[in-house]
Protein backbone atom coordinates (compact mmCIF):
# COMPACT_ATOMS: atom_id res chain seq x y z
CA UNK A 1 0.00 0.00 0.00
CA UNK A 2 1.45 3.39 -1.21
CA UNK A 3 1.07 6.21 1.23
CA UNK A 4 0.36 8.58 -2.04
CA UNK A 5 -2.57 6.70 -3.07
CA UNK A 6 -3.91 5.60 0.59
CA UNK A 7 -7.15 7.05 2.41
CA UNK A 8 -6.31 8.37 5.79
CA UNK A 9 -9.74 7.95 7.71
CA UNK A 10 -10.42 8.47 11.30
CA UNK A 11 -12.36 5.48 12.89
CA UNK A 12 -13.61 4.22 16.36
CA UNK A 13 -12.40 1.39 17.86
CA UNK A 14 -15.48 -1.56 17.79
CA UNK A 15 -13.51 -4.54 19.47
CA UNK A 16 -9.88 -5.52 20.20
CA UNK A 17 -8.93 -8.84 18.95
CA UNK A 18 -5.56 -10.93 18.82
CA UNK A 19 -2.41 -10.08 17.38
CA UNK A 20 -2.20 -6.45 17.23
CA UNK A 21 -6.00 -6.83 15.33
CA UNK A 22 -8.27 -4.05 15.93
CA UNK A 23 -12.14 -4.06 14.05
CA UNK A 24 -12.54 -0.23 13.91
CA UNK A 25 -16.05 1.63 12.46
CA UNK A 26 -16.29 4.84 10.47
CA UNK A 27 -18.19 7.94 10.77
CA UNK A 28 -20.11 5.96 7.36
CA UNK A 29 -21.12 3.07 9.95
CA UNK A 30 -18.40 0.71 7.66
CA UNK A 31 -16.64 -1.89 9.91
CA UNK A 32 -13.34 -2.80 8.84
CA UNK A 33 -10.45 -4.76 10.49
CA UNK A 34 -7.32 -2.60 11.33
CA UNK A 35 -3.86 -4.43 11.82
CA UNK A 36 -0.92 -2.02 13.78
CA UNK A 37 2.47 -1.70 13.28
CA UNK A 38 5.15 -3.55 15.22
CA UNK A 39 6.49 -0.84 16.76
CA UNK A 40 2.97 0.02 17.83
CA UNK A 41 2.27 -3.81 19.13
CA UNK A 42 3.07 -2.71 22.86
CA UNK A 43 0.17 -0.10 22.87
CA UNK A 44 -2.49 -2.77 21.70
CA UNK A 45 -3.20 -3.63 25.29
CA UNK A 46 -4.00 0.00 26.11
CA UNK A 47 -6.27 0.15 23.56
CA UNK A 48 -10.26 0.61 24.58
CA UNK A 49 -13.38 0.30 23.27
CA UNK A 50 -14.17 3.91 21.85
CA UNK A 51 -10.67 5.10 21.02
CA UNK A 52 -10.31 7.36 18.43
CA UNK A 53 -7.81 5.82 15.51
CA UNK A 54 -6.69 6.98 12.19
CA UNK A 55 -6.93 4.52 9.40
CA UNK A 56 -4.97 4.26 6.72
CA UNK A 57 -7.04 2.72 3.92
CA UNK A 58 -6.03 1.01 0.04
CA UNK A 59 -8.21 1.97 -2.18
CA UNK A 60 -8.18 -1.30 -4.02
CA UNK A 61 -9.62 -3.18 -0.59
CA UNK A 62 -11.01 -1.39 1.83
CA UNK A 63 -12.31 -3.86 4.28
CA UNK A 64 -8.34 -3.74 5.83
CA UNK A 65 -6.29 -1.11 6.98
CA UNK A 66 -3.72 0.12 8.44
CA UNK A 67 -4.54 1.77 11.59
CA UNK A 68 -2.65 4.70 13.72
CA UNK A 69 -1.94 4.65 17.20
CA UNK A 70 -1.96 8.00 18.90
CA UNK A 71 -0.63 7.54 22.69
CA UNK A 72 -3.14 10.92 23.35
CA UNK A 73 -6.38 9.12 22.66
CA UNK A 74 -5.63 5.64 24.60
């Protein structure tokens, strides 16, 4: 996925699953499932139901993305 060509979304976080797996929702009411970063693995256990992420979306799938931690909205 290209960081020119991706759409940078903000999202809420639905549920946290298993291996850094978030299933975030968007303003639209779309559910999607949100993987992190491994530098951002440690900060999966902080995460809560309601957290504010950015999502980082391909435009040729957008059912997965990449999502954003921000440390300020944990």
């Amino acid at each position: 996925m290209s960081g020119e060509s991706a759409f940078v979304v903000a999202g809420a976080v639905v549920e946290a699953l298993a291996n850094g797996l978030l299933r975030v929702e968007l303003a639209n009411g779309h559910r999607l499932l949100g993987h992190v970063a491994r530098r951002q693995a440690g900060l999966v256990a902080r995460v809560r139901v309601g957290a504010v992420v950015t999502v980082k979306l391909s435009p040729g799938d957008l059912s997965h993305g990449h999502v954003v931690l921000n440390e300020q909205n944990l």
